[in-house]
N, C-alpha and C. Protein backbone atom coordinates (compact mmCIF):
# COMPACT_ATOMS: atom_id res chain seq x y z
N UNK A 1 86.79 102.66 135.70
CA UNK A 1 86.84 103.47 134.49
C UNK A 1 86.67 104.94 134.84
N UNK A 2 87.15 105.19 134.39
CA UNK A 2 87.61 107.44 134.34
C UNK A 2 86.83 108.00 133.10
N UNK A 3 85.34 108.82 133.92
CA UNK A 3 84.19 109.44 133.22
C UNK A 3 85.03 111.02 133.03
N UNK A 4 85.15 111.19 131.97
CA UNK A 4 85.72 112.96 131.47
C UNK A 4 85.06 113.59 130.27
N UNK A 5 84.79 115.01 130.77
CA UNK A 5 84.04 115.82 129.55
C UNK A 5 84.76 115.88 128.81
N UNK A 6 86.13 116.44 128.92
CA UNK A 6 87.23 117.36 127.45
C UNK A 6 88.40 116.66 127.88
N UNK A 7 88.89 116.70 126.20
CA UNK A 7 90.52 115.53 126.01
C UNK A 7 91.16 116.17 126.91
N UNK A 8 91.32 117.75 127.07
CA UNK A 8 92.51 117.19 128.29
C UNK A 8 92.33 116.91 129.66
N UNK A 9 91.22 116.45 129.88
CA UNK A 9 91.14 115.67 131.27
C UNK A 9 91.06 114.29 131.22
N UNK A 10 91.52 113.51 129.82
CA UNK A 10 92.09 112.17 129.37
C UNK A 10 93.34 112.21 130.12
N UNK A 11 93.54 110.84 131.18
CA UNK A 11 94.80 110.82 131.94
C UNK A 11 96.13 110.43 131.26
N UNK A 12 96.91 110.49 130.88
CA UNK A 12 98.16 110.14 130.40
C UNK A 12 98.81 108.78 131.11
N UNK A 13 98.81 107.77 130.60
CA UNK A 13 98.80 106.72 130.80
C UNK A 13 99.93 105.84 129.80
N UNK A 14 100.84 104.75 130.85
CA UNK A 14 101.46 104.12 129.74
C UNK A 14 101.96 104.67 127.97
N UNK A 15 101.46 103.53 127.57
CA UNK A 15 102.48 104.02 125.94
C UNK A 15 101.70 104.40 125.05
N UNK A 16 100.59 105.51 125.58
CA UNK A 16 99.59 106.01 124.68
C UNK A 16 98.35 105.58 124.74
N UNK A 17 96.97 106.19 124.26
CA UNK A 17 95.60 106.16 123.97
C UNK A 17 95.21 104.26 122.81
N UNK A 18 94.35 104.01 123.09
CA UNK A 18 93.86 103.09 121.67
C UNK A 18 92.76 103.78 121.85
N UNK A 19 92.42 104.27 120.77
CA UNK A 19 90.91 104.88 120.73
C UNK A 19 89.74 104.52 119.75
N UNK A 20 88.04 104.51 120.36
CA UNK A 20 87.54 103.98 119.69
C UNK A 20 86.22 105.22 119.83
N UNK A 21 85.91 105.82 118.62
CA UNK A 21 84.91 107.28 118.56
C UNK A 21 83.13 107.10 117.41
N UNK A 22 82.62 107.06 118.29
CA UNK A 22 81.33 106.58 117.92
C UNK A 22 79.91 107.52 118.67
N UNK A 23 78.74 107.07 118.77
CA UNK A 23 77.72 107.60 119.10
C UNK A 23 77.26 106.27 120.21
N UNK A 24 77.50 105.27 119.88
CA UNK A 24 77.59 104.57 120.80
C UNK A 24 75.84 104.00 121.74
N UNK A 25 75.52 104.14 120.73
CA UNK A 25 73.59 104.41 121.66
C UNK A 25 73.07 102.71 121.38
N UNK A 26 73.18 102.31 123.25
CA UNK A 26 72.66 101.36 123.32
C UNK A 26 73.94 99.98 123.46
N UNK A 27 75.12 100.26 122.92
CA UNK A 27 76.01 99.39 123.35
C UNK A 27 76.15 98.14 122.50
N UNK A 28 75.13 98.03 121.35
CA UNK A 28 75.04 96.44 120.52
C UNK A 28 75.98 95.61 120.61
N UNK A 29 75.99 94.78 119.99
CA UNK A 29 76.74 93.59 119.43
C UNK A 29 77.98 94.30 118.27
N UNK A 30 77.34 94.89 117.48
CA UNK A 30 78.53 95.87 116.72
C UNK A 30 79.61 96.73 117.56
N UNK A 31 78.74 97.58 118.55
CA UNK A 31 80.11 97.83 118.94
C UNK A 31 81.03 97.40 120.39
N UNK A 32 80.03 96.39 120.82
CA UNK A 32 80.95 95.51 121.54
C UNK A 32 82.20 94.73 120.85
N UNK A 33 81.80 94.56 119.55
CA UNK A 33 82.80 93.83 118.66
C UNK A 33 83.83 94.99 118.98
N UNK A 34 83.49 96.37 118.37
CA UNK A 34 84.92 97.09 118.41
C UNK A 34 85.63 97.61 119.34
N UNK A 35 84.97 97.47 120.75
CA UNK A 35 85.52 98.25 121.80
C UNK A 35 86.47 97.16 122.58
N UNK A 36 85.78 96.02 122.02
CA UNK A 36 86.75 94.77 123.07
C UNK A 36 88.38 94.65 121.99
N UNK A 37 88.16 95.26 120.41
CA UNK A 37 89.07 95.56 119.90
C UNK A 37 90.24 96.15 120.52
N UNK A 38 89.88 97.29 120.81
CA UNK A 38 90.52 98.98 121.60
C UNK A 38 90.81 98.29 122.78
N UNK A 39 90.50 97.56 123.47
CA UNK A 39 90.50 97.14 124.74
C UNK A 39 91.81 95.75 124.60
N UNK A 40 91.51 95.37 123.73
CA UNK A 40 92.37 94.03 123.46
C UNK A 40 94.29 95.11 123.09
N UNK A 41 93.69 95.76 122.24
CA UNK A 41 94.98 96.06 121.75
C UNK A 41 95.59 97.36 122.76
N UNK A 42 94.95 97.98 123.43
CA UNK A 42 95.56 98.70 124.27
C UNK A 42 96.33 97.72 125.61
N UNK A 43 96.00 97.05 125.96
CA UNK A 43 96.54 96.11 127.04
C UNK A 43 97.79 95.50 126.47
N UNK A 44 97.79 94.70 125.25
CA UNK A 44 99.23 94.05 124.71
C UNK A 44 99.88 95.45 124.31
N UNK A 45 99.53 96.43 123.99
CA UNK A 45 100.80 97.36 123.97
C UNK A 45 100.83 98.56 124.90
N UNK A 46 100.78 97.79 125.82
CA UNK A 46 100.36 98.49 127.54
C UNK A 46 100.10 100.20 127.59
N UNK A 47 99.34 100.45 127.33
CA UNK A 47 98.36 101.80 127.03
C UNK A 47 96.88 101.50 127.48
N UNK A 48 96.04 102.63 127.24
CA UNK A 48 94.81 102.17 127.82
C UNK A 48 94.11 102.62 126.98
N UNK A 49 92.64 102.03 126.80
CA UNK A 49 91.29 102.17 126.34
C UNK A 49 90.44 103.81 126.07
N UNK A 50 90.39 104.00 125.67
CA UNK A 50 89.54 105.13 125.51
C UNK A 50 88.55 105.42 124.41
N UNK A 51 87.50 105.19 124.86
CA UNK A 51 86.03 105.37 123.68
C UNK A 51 85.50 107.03 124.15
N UNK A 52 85.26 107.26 122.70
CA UNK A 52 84.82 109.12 122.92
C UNK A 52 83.02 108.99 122.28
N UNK A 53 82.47 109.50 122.97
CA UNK A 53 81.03 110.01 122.49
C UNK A 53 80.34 110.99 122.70
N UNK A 54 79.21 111.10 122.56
CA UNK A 54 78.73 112.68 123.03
C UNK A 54 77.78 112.38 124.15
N UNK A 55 77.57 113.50 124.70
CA UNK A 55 76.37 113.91 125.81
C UNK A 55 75.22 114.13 125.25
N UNK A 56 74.91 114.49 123.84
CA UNK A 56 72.96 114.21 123.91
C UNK A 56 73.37 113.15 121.61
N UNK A 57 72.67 113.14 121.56
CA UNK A 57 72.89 113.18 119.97
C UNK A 57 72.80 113.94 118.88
N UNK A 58 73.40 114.10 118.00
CA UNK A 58 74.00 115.30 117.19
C UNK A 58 72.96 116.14 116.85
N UNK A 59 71.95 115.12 116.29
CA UNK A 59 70.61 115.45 116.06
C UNK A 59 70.21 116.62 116.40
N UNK A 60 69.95 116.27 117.72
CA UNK A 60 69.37 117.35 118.61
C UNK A 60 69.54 118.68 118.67
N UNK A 61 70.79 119.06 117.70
CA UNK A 61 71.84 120.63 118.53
C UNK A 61 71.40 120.75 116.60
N UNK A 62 71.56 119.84 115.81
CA UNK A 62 71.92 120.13 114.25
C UNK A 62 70.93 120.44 113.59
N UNK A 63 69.62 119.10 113.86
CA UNK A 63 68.52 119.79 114.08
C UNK A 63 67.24 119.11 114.87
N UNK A 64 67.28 120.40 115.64
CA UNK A 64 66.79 119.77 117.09
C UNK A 64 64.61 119.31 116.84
N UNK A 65 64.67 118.23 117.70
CA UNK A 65 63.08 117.88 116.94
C UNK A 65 63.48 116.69 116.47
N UNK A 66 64.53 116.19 115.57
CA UNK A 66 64.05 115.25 114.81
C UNK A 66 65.06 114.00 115.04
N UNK A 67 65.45 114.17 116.16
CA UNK A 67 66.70 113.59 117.04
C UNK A 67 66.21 112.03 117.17
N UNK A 68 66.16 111.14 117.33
CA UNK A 68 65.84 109.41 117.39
C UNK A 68 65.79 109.27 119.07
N UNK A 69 64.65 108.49 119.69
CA UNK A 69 64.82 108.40 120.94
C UNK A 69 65.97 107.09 121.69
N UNK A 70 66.29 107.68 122.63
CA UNK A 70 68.51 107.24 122.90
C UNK A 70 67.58 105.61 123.72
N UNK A 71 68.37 104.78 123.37
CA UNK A 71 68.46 103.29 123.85
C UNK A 71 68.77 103.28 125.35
N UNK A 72 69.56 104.77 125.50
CA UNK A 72 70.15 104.22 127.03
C UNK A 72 70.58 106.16 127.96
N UNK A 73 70.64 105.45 128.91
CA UNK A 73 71.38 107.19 129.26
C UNK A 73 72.88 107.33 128.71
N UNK A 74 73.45 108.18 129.40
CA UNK A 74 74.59 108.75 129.20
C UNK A 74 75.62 107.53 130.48
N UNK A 75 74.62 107.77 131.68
CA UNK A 75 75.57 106.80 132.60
C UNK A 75 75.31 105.49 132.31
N UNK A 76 74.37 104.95 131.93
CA UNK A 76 74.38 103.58 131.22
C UNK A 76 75.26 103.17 130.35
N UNK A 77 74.98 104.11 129.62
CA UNK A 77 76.33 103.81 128.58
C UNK A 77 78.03 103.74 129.16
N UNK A 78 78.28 104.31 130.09
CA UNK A 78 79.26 104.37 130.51
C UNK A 78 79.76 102.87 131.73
N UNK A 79 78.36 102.56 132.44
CA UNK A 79 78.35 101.32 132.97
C UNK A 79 78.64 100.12 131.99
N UNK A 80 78.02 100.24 130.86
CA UNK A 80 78.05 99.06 129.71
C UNK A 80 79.60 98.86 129.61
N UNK A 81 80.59 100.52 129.01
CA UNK A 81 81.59 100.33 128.46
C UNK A 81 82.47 99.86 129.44
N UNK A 82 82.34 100.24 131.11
CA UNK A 82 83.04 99.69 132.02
C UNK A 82 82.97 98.47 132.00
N UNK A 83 81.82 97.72 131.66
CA UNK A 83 81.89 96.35 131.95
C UNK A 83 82.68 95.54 130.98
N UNK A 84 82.81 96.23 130.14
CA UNK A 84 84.01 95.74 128.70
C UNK A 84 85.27 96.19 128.97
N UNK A 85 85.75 96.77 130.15
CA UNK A 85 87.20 96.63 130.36
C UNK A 85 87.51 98.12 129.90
N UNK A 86 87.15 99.48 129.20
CA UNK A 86 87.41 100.30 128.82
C UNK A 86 87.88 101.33 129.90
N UNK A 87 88.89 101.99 130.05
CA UNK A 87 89.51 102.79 131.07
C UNK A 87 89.33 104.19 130.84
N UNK A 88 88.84 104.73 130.23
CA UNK A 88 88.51 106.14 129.89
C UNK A 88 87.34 106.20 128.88
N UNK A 89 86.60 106.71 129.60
CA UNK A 89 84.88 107.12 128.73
C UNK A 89 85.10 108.70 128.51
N UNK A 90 85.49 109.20 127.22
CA UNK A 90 85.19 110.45 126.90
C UNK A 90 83.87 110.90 126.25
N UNK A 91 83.11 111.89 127.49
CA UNK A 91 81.55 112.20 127.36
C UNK A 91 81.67 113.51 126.33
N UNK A 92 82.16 114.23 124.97
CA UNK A 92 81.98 115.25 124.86
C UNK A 92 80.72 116.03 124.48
N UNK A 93 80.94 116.67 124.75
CA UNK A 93 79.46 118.24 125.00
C UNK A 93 79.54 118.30 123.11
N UNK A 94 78.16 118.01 122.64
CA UNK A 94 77.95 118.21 120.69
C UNK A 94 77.41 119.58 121.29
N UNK A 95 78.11 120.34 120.83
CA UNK A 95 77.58 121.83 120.68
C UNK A 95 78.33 122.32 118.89
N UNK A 96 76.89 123.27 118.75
CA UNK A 96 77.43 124.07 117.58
C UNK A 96 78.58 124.34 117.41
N UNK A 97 79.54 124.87 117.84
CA UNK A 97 80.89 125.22 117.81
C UNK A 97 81.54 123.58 117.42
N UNK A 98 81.31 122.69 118.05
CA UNK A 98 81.70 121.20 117.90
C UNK A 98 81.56 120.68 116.48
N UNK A 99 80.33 120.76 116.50
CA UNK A 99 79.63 120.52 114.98
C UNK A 99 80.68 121.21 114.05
N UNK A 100 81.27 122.54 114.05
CA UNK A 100 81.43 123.05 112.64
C UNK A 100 82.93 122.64 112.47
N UNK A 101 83.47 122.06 113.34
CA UNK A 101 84.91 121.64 113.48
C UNK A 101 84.95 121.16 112.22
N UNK A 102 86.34 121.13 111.74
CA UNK A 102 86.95 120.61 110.00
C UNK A 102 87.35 119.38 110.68
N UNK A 103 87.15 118.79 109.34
CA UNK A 103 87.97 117.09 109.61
C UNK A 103 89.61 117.58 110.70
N UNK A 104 90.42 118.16 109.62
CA UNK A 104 91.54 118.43 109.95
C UNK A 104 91.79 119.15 111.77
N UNK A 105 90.85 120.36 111.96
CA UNK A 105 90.78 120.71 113.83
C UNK A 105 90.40 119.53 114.35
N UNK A 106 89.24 118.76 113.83
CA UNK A 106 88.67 117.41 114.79
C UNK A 106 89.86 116.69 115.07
N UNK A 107 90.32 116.29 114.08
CA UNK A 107 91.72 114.99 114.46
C UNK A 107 92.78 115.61 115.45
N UNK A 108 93.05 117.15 114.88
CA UNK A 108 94.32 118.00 116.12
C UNK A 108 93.31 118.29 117.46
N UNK A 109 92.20 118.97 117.22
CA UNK A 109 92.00 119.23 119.30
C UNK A 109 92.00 117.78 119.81
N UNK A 110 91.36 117.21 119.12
CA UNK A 110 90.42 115.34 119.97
C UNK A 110 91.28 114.88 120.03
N UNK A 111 91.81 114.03 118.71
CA UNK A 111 93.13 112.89 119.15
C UNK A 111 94.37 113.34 119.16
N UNK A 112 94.86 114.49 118.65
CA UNK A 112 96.51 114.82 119.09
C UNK A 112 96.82 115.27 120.26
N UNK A 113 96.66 116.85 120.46
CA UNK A 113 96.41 117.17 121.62
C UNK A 113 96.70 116.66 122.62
N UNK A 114 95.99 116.65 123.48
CA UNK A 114 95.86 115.76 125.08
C UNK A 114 95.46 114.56 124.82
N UNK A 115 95.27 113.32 123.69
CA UNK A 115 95.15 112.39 124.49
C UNK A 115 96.04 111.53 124.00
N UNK A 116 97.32 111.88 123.79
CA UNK A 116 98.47 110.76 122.95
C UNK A 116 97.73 109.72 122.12
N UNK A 117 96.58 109.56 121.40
CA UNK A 117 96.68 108.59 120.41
C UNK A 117 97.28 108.01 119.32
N UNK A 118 97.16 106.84 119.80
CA UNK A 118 98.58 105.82 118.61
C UNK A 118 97.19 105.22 117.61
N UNK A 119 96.50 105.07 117.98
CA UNK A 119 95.58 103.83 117.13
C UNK A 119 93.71 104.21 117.13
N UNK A 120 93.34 104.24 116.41
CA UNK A 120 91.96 104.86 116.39
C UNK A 120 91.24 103.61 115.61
N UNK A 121 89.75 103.66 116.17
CA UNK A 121 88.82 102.00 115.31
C UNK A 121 87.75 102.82 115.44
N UNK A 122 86.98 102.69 114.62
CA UNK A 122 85.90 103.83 113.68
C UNK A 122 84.57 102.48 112.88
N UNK A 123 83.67 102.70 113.24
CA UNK A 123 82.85 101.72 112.76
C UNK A 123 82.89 102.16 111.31
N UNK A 124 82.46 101.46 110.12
CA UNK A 124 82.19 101.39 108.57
C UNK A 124 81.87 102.80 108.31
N UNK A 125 80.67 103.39 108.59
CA UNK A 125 79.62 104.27 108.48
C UNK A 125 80.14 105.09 108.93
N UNK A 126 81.19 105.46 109.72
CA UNK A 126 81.70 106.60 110.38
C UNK A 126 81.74 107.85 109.75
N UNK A 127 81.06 109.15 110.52
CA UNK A 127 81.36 110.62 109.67
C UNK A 127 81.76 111.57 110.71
N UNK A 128 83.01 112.61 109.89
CA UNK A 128 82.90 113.61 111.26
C UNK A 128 82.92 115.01 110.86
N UNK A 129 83.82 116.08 111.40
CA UNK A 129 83.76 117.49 110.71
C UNK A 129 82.70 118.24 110.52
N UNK A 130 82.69 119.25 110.09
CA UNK A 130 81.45 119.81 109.14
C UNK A 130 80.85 119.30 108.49
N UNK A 131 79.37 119.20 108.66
CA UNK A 131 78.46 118.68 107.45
C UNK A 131 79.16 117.32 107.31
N UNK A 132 79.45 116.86 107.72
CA UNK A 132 79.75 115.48 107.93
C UNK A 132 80.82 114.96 106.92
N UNK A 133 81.42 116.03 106.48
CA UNK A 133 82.84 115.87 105.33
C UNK A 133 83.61 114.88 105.77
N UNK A 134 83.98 114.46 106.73
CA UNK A 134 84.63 113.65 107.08
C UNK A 134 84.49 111.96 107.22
N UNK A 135 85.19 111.25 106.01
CA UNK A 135 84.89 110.13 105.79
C UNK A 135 85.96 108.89 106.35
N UNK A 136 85.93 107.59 106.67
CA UNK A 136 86.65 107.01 107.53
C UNK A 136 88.13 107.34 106.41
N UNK A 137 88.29 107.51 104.97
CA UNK A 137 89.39 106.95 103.83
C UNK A 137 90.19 108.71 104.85
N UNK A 138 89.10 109.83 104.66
CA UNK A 138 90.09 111.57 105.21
C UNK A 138 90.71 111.04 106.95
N UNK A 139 90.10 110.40 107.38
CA UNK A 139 90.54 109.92 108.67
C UNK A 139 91.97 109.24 108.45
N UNK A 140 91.72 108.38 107.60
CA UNK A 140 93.56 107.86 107.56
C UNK A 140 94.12 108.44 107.28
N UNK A 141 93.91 109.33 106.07
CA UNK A 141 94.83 110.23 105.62
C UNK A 141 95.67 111.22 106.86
N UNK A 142 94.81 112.23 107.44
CA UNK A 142 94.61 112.87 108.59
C UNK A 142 95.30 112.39 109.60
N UNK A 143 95.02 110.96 110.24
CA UNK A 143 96.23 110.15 111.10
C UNK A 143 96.99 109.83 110.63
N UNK A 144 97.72 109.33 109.39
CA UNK A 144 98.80 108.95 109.01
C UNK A 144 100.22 109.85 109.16
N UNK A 145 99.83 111.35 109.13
CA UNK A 145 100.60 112.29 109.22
C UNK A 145 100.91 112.47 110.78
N UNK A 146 100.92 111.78 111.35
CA UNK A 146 100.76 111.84 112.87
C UNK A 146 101.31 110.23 113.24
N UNK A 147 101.13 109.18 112.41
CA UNK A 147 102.13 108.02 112.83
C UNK A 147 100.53 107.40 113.26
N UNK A 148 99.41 107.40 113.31
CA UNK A 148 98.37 106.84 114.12
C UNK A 148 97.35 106.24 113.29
N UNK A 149 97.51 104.52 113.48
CA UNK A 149 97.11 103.70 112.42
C UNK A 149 95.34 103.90 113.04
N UNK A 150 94.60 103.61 111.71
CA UNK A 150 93.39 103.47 111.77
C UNK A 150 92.41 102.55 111.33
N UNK A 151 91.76 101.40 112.15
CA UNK A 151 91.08 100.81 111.53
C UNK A 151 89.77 100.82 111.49
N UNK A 152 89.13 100.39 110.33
CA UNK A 152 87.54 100.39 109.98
C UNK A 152 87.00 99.00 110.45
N UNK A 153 86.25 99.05 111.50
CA UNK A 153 85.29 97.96 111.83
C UNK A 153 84.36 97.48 110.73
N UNK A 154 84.38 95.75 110.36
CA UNK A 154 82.99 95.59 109.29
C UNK A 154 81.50 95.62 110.25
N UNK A 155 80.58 95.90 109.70
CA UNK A 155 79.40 95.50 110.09
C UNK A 155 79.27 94.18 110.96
N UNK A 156 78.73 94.31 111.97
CA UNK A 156 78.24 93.11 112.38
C UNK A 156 76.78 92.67 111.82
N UNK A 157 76.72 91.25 111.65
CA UNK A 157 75.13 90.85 111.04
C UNK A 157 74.41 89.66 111.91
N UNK A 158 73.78 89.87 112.56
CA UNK A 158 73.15 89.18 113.29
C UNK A 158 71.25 88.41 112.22
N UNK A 159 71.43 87.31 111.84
CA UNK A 159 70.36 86.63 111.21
C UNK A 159 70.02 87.26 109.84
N UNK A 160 70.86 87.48 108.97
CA UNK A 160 71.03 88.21 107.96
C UNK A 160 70.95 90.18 107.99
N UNK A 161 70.96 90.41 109.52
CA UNK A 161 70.73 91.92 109.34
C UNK A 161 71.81 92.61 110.07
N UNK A 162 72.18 93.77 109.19
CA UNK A 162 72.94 94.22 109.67
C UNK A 162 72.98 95.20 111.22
N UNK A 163 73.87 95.13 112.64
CA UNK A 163 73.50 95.55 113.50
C UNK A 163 73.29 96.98 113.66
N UNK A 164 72.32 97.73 114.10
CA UNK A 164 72.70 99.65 113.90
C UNK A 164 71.13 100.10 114.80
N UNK A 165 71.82 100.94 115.61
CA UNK A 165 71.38 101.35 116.50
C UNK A 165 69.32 102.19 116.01
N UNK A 166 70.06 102.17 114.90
CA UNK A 166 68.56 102.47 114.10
C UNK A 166 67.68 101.28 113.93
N UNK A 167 67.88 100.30 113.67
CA UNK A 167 67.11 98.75 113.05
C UNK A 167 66.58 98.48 114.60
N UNK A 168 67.64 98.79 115.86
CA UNK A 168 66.95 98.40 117.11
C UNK A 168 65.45 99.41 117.67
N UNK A 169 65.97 100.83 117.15
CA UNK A 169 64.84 101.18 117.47
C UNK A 169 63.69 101.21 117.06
N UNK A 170 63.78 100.50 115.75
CA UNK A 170 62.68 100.29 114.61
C UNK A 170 61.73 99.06 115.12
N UNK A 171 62.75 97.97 115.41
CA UNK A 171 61.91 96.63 116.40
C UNK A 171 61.50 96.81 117.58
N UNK A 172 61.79 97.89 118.15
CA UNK A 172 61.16 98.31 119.96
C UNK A 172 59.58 99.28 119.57
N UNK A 173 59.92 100.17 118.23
CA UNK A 173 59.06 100.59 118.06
C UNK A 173 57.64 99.81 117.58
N UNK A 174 57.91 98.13 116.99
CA UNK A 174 56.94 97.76 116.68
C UNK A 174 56.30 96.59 117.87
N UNK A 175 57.49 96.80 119.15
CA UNK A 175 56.95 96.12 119.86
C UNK A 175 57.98 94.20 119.72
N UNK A 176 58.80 94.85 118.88
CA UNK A 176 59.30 93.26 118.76
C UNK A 176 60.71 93.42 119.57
N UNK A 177 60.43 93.30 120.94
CA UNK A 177 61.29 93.64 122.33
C UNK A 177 62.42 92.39 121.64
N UNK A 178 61.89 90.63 121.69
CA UNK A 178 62.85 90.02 121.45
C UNK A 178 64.08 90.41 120.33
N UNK A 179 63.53 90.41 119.10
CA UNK A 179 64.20 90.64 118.38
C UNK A 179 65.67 91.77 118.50
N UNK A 180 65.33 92.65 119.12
CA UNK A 180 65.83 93.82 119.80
C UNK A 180 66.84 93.39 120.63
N UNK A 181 66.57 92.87 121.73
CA UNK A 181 67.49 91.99 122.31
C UNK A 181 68.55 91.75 121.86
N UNK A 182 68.34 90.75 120.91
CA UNK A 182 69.39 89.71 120.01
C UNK A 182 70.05 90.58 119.30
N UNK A 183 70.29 91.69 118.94
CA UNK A 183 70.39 92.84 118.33
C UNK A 183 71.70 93.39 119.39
N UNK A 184 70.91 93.52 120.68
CA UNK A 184 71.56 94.06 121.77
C UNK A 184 72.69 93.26 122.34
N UNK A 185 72.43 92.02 122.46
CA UNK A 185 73.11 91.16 122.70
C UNK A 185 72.73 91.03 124.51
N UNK A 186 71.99 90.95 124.88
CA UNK A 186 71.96 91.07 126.33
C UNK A 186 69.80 90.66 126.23
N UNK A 187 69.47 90.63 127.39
CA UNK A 187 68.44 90.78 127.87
C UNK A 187 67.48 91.56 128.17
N UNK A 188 68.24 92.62 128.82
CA UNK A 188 67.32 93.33 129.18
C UNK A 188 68.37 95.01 129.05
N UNK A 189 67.80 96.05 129.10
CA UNK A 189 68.46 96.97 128.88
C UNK A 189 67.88 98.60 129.28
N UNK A 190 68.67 99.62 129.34
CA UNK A 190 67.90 100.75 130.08
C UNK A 190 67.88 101.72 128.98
N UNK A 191 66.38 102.62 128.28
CA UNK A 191 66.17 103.40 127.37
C UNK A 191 66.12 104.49 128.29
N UNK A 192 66.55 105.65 127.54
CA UNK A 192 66.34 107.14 128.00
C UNK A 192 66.45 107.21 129.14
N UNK A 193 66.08 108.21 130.04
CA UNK A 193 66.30 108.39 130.89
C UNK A 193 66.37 107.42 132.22
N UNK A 194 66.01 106.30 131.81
CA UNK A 194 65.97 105.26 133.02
C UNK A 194 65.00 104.36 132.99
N UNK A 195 64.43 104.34 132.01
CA UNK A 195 62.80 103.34 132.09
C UNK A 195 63.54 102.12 131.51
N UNK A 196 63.37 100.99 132.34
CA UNK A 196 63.73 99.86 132.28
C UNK A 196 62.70 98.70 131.26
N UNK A 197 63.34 98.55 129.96
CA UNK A 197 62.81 97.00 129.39
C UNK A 197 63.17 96.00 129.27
N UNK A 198 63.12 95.18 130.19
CA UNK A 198 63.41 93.39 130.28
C UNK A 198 62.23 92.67 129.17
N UNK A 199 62.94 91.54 129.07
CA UNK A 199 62.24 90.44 127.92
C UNK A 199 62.92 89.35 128.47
């Protein structure tokens, strides 16, 4: 897999991008569901994989202090998505300037631009742009004018709850490692900077 800061150091590949753009913290069961999506459908229409996220969380730059502590590093995360078959990990830099982007610049620098995208998968909850104007319904709109279908991932629910990177850190915080897990879908897993919790 091919680690890159900015779309145009996304390699040009086959018959276009499948892309899948998230925050991505921690790797769950939710968005393993959608990346093996991006991954499934880039291969039958011989193109490649590409998931975009950021380098710290939005939080932090938007307003810094009150940011949620990250499930995993930056290269963890990128080990996880390799292990799901994904061929391009886009790391981008959330800086102010990033943040104030319009729905409409977000969709032209990110997905037109440099990285030929045909197909974009966006979890339920998805927001982007300014102030978070950007809702998954302005996203279709936005790709449609461009030929680039978009789909909305449902929730995954694991034992009546829905999966989200928030509910996991809520059960680590009370100490309920298992539960967390099952959440995660795996065993054991790496928070922040590298401190390792197995169960």
């Amino acid at each position: 897999m091919k680690i890159v800061q900015f779309p145009s150091e996304v390699p040009k590949k086959g018959n276009g991008s499948w892309v899948a753009i998230g925050k991505w913290d921690g790797i769950h069961l939710g968005h393993q569901h959608l990346v093996e999506q991006i991954v499934r459908r880039a291969r039958s229409n011989g193109g490649q994989s590409v998931v975009i996220s950021f380098d710290r969380h939005p939080a932090a730059v938007l307003r810094p202090g009150t940011e949620p502590f990250q499930l995993q590093s930056v290269t963890a995360r990128s080990t996880l998505l390799a292990s799901l078959g994904v061929d391009v990990h886009l790391v981008l830099p959330f800086t102010r300037e990033f943040a104030d982007l319009s729905p409409e610049k977000f969709v032209e620098d990110i997905l037109i631009t440099n990285i030929q995208t045909c197909d974009v998968t966006i979890g339920y909850n998805f927001r982007f742009g300014k102030e978070r104007v950007g809702t998954p319904e302005i996203l279709e709109q936005l790709c449609a004018k461009h030929g680039i279908a978009v789909h909305v991932a449902s929730p995954i629910v694991v034992e009546g709850e829905v999966v989200s990177s928030t509910l996991i850190r809520s059960y680590l915080q009370l100490g309920q490692v298992e539960r967390a897990s099952r959440l995660l879908g795996r065993p054991d897993f790496l928070m922040g900077t590298g401190y390792k919790l197995s169960v």
